[in-house]
C-alpha atoms as a PDB file:
ATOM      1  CA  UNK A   1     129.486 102.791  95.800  1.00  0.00           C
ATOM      2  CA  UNK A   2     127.546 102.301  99.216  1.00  0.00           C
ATOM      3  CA  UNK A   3     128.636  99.373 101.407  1.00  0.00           C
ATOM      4  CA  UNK A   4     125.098  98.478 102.963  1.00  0.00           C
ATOM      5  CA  UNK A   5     124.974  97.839 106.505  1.00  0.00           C
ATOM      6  CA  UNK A   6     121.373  97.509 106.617  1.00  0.00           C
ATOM      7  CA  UNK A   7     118.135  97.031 104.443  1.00  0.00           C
ATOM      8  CA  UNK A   8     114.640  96.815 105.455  1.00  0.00           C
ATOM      9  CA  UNK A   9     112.082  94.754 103.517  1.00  0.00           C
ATOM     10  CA  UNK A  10     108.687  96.329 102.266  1.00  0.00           C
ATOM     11  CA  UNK A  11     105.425  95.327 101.144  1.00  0.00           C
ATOM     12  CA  UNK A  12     106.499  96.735  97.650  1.00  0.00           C
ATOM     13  CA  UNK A  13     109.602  94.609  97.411  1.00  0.00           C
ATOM     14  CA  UNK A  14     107.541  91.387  97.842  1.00  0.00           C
ATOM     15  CA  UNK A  15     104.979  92.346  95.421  1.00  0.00           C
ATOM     16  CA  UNK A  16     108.163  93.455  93.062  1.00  0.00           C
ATOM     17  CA  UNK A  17     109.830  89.768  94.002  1.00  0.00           C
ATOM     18  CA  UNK A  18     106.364  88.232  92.477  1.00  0.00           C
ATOM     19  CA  UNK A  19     106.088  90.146  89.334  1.00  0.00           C
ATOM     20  CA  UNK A  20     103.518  92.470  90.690  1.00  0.00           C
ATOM     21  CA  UNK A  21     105.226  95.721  88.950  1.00  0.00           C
ATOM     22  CA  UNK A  22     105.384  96.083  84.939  1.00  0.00           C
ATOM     23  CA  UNK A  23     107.810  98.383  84.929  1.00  0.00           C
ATOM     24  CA  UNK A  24     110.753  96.093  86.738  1.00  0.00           C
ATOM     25  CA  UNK A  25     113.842  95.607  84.338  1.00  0.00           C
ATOM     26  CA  UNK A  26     114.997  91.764  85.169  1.00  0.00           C
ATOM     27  CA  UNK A  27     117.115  90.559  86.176  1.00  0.00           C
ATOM     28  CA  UNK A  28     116.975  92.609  89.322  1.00  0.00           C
ATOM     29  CA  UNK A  29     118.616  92.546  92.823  1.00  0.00           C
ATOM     30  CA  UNK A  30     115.218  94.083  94.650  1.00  0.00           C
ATOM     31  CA  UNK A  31     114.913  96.681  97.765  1.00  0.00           C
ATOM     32  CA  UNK A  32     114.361  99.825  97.986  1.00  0.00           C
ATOM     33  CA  UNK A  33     115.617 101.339 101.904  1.00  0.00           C
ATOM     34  CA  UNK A  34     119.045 101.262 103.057  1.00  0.00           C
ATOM     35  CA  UNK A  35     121.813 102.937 105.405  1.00  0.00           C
ATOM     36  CA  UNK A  36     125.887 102.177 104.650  1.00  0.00           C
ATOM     37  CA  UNK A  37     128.966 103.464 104.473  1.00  0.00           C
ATOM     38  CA  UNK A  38     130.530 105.159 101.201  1.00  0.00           C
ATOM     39  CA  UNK A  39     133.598 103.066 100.050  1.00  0.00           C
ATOM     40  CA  UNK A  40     133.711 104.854  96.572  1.00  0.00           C
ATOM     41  CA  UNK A  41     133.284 107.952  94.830  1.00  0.00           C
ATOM     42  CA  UNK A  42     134.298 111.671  95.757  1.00  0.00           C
ATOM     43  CA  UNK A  43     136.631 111.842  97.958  1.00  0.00           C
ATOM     44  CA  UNK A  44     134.706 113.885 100.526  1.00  0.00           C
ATOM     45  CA  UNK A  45     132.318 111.211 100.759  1.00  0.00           C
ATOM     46  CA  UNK A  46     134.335 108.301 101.726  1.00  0.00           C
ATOM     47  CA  UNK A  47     133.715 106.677 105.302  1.00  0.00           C
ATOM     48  CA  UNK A  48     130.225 108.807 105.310  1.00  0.00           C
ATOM     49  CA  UNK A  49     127.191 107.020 106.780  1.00  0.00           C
ATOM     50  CA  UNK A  50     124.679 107.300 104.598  1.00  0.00           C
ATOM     51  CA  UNK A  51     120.963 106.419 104.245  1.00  0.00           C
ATOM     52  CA  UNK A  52     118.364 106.888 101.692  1.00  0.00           C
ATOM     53  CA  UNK A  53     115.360 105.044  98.973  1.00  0.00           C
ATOM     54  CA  UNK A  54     114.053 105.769  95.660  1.00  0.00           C
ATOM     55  CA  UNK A  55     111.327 104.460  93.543  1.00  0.00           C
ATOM     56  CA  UNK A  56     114.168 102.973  90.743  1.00  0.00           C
ATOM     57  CA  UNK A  57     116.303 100.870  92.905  1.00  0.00           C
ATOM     58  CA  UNK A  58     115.212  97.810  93.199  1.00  0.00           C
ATOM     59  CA  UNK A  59     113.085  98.060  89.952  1.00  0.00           C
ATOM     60  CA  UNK A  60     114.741  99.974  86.810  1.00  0.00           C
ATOM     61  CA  UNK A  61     118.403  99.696  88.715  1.00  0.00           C
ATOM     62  CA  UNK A  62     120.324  96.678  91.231  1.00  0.00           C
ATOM     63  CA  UNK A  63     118.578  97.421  94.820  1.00  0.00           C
ATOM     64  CA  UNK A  64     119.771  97.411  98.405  1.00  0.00           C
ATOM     65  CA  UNK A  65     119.232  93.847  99.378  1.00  0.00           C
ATOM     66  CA  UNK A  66     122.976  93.121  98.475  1.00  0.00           C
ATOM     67  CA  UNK A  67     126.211  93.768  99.831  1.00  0.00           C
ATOM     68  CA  UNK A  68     126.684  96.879  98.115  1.00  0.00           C
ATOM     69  CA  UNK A  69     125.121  98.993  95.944  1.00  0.00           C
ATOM     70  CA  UNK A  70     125.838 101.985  93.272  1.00  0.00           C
ATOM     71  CA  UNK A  71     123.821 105.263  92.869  1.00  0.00           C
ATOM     72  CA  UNK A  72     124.433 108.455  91.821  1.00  0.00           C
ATOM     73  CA  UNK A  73     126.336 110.964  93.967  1.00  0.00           C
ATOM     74  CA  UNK A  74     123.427 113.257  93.416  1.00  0.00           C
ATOM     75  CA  UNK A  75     121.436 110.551  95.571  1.00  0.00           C
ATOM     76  CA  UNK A  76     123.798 110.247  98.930  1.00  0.00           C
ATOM     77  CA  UNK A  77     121.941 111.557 101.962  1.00  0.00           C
ATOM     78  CA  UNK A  78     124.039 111.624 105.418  1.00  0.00           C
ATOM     79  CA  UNK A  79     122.512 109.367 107.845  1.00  0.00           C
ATOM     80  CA  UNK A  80     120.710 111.103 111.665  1.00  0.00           C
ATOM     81  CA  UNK A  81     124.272 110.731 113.424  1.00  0.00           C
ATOM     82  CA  UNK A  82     121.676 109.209 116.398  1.00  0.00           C
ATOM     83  CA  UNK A  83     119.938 106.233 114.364  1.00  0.00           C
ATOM     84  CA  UNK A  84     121.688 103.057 114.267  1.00  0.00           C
ATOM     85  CA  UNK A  85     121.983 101.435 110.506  1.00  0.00           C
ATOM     86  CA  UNK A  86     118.855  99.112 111.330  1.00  0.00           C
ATOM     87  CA  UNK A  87     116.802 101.893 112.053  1.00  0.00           C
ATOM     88  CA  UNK A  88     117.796 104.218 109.480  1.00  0.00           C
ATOM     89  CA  UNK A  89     117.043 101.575 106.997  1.00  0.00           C
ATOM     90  CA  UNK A  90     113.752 101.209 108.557  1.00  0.00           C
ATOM     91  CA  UNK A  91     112.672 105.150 107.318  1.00  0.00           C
ATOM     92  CA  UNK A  92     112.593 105.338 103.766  1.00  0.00           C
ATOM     93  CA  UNK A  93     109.634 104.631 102.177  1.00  0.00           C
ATOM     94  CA  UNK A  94     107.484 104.896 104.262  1.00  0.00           C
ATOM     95  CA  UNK A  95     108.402 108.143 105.677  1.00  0.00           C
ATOM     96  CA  UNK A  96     108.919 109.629 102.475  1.00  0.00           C
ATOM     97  CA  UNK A  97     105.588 109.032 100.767  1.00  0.00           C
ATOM     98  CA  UNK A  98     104.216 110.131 104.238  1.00  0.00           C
ATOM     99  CA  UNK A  99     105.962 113.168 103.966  1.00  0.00           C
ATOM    100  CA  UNK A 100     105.177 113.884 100.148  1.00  0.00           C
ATOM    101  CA  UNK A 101     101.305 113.310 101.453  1.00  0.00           C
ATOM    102  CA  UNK A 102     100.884 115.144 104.559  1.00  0.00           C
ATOM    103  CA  UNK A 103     103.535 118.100 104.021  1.00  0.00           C
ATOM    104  CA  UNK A 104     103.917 118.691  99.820  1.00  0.00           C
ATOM    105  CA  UNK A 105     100.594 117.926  99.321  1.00  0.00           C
ATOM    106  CA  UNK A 106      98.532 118.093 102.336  1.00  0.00           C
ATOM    107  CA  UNK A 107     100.071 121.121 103.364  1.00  0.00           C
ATOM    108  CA  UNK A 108      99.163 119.775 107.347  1.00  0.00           C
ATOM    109  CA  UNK A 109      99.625 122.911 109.836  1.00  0.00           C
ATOM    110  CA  UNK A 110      99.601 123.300 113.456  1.00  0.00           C
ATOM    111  CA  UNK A 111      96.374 123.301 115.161  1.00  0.00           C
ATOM    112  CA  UNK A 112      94.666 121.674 112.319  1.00  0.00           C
ATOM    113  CA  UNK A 113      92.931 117.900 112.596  1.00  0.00           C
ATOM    114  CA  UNK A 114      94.052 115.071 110.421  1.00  0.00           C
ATOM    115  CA  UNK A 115      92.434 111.435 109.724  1.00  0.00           C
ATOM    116  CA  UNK A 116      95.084 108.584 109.710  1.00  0.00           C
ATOM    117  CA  UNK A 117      92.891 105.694 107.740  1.00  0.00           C
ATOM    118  CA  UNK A 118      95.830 102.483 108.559  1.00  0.00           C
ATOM    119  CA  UNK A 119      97.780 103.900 111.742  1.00  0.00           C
ATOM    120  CA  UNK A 120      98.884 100.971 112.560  1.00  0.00           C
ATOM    121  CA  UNK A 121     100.994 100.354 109.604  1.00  0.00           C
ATOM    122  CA  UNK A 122     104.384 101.526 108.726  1.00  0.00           C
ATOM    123  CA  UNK A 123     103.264 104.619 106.477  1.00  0.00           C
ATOM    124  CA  UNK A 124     100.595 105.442 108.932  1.00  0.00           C
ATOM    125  CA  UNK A 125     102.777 105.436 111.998  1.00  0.00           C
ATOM    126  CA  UNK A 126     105.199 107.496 110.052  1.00  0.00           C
ATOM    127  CA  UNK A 127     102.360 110.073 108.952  1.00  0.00           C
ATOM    128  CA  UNK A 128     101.370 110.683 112.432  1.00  0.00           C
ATOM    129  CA  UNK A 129     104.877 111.604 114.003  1.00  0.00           C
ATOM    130  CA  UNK A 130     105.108 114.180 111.165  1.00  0.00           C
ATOM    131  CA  UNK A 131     101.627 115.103 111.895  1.00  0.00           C
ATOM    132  CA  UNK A 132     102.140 115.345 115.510  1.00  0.00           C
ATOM    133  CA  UNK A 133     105.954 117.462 114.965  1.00  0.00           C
ATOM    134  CA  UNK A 134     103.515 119.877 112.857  1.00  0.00           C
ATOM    135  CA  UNK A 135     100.804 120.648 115.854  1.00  0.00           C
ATOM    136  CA  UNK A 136      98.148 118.731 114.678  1.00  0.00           C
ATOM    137  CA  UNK A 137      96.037 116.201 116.301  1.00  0.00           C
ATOM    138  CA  UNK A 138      95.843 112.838 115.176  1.00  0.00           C
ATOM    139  CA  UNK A 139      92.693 110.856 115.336  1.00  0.00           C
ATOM    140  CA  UNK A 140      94.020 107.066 114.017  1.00  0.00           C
ATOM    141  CA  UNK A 141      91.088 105.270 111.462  1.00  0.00           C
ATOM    142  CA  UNK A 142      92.140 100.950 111.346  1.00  0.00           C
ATOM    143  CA  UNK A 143      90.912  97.737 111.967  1.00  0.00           C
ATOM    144  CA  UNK A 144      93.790  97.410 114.996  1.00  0.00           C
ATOM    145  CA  UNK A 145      94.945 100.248 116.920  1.00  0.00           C
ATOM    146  CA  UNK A 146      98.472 101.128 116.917  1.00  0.00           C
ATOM    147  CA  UNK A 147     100.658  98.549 119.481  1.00  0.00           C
ATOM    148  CA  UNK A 148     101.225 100.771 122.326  1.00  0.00           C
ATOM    149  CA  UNK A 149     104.957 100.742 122.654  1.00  0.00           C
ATOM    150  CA  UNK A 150     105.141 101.885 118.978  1.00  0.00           C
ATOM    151  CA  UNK A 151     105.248 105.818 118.361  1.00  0.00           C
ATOM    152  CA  UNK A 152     101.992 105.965 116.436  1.00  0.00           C
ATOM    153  CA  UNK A 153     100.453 104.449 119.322  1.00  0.00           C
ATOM    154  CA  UNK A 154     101.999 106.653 121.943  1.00  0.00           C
ATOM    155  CA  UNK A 155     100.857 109.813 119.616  1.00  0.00           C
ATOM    156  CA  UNK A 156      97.582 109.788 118.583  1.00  0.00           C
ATOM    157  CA  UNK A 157      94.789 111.965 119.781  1.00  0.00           C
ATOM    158  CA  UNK A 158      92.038 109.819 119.518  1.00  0.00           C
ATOM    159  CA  UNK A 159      91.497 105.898 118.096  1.00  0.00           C
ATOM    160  CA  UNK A 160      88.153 105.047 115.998  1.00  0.00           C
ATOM    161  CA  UNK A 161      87.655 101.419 114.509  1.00  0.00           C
ATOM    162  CA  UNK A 162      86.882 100.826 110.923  1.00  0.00           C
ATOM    163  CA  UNK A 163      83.330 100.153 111.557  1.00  0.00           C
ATOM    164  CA  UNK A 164      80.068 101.406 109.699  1.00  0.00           C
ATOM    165  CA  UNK A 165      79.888 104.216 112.086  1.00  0.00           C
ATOM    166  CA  UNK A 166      83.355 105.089 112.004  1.00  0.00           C
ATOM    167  CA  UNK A 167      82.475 108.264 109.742  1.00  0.00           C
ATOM    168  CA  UNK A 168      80.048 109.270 112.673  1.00  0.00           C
ATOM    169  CA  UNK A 169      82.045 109.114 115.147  1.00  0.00           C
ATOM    170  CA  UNK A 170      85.491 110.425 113.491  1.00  0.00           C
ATOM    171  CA  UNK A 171      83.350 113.662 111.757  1.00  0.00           C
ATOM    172  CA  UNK A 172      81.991 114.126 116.132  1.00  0.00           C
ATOM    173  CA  UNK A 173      85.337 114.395 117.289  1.00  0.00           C
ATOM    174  CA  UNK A 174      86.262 116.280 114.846  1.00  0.00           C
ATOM    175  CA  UNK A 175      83.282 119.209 115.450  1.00  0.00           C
ATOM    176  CA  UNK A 176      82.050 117.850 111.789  1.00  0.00           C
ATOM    177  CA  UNK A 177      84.837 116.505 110.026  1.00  0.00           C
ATOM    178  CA  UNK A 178      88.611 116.729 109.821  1.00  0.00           C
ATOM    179  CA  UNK A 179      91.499 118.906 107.993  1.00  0.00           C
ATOM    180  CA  UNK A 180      93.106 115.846 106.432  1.00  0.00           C
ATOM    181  CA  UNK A 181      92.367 112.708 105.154  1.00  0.00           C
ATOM    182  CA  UNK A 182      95.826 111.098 104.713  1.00  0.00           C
ATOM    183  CA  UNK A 183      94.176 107.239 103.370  1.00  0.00           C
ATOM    184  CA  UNK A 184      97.182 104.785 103.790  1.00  0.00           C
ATOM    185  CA  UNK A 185      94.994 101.848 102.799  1.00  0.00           C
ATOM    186  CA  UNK A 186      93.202 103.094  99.933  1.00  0.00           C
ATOM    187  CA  UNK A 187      89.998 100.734  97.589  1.00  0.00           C
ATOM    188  CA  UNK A 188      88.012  99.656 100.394  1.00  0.00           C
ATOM    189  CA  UNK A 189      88.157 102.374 102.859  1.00  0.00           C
ATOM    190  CA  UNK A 190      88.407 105.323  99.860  1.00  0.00           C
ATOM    191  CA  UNK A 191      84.750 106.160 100.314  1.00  0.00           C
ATOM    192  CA  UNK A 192      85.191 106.726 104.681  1.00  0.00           C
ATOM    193  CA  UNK A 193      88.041 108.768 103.684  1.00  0.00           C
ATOM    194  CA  UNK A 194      85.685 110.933 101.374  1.00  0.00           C
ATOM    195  CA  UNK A 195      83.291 111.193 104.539  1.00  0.00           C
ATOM    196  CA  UNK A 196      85.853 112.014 107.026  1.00  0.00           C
ATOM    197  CA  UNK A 197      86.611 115.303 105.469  1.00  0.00           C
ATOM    198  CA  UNK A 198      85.278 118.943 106.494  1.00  0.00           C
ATOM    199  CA  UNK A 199      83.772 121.036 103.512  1.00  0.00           C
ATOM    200  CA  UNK A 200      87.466 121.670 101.585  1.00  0.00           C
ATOM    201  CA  UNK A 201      89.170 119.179 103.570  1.00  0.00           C
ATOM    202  CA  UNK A 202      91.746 117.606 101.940  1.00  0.00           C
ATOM    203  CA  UNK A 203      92.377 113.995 101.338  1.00  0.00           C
ATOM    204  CA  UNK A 204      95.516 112.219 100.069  1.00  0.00           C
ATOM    205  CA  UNK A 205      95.828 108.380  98.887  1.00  0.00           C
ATOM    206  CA  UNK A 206      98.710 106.117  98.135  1.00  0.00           C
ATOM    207  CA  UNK A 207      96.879 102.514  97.722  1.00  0.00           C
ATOM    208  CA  UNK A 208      94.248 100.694  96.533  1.00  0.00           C
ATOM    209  CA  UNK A 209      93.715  98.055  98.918  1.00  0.00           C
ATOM    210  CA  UNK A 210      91.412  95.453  97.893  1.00  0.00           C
ATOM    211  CA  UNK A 211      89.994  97.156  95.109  1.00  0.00           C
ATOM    212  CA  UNK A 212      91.012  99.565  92.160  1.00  0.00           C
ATOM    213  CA  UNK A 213      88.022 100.871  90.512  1.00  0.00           C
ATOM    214  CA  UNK A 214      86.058 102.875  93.413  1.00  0.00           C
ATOM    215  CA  UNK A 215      82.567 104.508  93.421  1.00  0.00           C
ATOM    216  CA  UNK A 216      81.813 107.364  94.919  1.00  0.00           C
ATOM    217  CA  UNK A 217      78.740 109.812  95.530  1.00  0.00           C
ATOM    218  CA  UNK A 218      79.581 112.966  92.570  1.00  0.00           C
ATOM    219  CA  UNK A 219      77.260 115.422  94.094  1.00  0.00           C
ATOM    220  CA  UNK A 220      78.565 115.238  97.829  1.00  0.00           C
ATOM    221  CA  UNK A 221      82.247 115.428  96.487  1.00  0.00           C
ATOM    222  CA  UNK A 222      81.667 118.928  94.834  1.00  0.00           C
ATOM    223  CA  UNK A 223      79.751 120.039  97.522  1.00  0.00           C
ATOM    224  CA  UNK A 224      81.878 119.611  99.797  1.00  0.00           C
ATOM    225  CA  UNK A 225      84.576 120.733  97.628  1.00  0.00           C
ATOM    226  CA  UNK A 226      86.868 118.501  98.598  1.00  0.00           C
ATOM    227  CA  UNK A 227      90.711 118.199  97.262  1.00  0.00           C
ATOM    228  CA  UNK A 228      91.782 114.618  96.812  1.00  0.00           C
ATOM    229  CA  UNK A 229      95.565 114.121  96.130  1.00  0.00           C
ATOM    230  CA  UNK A 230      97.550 110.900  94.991  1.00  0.00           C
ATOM    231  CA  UNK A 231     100.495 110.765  96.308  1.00  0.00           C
ATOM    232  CA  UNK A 232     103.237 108.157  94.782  1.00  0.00           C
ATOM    233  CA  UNK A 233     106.987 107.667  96.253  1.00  0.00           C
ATOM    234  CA  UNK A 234     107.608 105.321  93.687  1.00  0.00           C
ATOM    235  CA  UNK A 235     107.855 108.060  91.074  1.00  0.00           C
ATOM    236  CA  UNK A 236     110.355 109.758  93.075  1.00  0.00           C
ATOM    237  CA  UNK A 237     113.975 108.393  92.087  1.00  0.00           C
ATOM    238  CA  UNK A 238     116.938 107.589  94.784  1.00  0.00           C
ATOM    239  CA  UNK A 239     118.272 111.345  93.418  1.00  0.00           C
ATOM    240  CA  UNK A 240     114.792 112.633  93.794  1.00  0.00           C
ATOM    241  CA  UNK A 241     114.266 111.027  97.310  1.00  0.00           C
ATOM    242  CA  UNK A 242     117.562 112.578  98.975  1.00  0.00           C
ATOM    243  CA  UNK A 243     116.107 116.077  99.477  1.00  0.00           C
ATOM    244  CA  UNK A 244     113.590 114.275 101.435  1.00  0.00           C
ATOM    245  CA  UNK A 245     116.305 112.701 103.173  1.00  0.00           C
ATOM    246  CA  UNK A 246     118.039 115.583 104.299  1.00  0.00           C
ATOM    247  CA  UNK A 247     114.818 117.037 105.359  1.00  0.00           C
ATOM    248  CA  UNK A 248     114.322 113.670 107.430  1.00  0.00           C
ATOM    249  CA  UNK A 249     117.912 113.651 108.871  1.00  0.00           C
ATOM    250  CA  UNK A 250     117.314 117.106 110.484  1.00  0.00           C
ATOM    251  CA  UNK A 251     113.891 115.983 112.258  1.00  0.00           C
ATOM    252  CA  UNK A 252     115.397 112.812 113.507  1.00  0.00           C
ATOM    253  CA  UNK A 253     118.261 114.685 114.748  1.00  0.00           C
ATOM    254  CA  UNK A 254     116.291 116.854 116.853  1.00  0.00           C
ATOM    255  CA  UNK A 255     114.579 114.137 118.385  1.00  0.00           C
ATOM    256  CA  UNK A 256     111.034 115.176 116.287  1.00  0.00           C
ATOM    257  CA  UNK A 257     110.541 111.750 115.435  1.00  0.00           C
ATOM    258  CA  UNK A 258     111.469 108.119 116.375  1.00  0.00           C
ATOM    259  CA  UNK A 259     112.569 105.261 114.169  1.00  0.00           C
ATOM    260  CA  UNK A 260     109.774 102.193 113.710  1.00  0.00           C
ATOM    261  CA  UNK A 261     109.497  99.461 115.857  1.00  0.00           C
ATOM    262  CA  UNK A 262     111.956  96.544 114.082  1.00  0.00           C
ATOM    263  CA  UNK A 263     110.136  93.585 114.520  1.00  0.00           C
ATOM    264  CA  UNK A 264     112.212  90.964 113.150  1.00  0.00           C
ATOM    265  CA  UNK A 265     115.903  91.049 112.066  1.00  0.00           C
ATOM    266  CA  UNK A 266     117.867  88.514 109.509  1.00  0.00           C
ATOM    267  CA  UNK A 267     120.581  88.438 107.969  1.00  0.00           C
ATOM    268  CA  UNK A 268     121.204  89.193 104.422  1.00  0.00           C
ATOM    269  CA  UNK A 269     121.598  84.778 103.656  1.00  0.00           C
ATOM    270  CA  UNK A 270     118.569  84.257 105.178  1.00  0.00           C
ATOM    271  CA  UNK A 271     116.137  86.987 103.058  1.00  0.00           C
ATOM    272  CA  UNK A 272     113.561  84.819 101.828  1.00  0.00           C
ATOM    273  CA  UNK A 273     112.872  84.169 105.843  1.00  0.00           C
ATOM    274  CA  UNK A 274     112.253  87.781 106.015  1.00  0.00           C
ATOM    275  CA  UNK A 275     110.230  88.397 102.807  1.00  0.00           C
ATOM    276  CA  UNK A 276     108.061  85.751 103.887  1.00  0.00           C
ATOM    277  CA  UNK A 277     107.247  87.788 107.506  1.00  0.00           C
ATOM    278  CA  UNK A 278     106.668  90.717 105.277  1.00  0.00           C
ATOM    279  CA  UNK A 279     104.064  89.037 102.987  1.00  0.00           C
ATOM    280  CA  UNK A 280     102.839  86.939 106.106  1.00  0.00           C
ATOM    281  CA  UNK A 281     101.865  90.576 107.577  1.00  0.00           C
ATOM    282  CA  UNK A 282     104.194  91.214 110.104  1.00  0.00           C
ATOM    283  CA  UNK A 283     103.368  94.352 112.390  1.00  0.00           C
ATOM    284  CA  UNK A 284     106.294  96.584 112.909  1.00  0.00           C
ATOM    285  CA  UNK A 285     109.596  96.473 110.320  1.00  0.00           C
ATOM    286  CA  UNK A 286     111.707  94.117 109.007  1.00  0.00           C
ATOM    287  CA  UNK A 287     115.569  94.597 108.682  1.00  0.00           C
ATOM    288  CA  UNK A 288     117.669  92.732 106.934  1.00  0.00           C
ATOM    289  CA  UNK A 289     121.659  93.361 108.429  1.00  0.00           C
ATOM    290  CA  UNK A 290     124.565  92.587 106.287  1.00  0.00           C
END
């Protein structure tokens, strides 16, 4: 049993709160990132600060916007000793489907160039520190550029606007096109993330933004033999997730990356306040604190 200390509030969990998911068991206590304090369980564990997320909380099993909440022991991850609560509960989703894109399935190396289509969000931010850790450069794809006291928009390389030459001038500074597509956005902008990549680039999406049936140009996609990946967090369980964790917790530690700007905090009484920031489109995170 985890005594929460902190929970942040996602896009997900508000589409979860209005029926948006099929698979969500009700009745259901929803969220899906949190850091607290073991108060039962294996000894060894007791009084440890822990963080972590998973796909089922919040949807097939009671989530983190509560008091407390039970998971399996296979599922505690020891929070970075030099994050606060609030900002560990700021990581998890969003830096573990960034990870599962850009490192499991992206395989992003050092000196290579990667595409971040929605910088300026949460996953996006999160997909350029790792990018940025691993050598890369970053060249940020959105309709905003990243606010410039977040890390995203300290990091990045290079910043193109969504635009209809945004292709053009993305595949220029790129000598032709880039490494990695990593498509945080998804539907609309699936096509430009196509474009974006150099002949076996490699391009990962998460979303569908806008629209879920896409159309695409066959004979350019095999010619350029590009890999497209889909990469999905969700499926990945609060037991699955803590590896993820633990590799997290070491990068953090080192000072690799930075926790999110928190936007807004509430607490835990006053949640509907903060799911209605979320789904108002709030830029940076939102914490709730218990």
């Amino acid at each position: 049993m985890v005594q929460v200390k902190a929970a942040s509030v996602n896009p997900s969990d508000v589409k979860n709160l209005s029926g948006h998911f099929s698979h969500t068991v009700p009745p259901r206590i929803p969220g899906r990132d949190f850091s607290g304090v073991v108060v039962e369980g294996p000894a060894e564990w007791i009084g440890a600060e822990v963080w972590g997320t998973g796909g089922d909380i919040g949807f097939t099993r009671d989530g983190t916007h509560a008091e407390f909440l039970r998971i399996p022991v296979k599922a505690l991850s020891r929070k970075p000793a030099n994050l606060s609560h609030a900002e560990a509960a700021s990581i998890g989703v969003n830096f573990v489907v960034a990870w599962l894109g850009a490192v499991e399935y992206g395989r992003l190396s050092a000196g290579e160039t990667i595409a971040v289509i929605g910088a300026s969000g949460g996953v996006g931010g999160a997909v350029t520190q790792i990018a940025k850790a691993r050598g890369a450069r970053v060249i940020a794809v959105d309709r905003h550029e990243p606010l410039p006291d977040s890390p995203a928009g300290r990091l990045i390389d290079h910043y193109v606007p969504i635009s209809d030459d945004a292709a053009l001038r993305v595949r220029e500074l790129a000598n032709g096109g880039v490494d990695l597509v990593y498509d945080a956005v998804g539907g609309v902008t699936f096509e430009l993330a196509l474009s974006l990549a150099k002949r076996r680039g490699r391009v990962i999406e998460i979303s569908a933004t806008g629209k879920r049936r896409v159309e695409f140009d066959l004979i350019d996609f095999y010619h350029n033999e590009t890999q497209l990946y889909g990469a999905d967090s969700a499926k990945l369980g609060v037991a699955d997730s803590a590896p993820f964790m633990d590799a997290l917790r070491a990068e953090f530690e080192k000072g690799s990356f930075e926790p999110p700007v928190i936007a807004q905090r509430y607490a835990l009484e006053n949640a509907k306040a903060a799911y209605e920031a979320v789904q108002a489109g709030t830029r940076g995170r939102v914490v709730l604190e218990m």
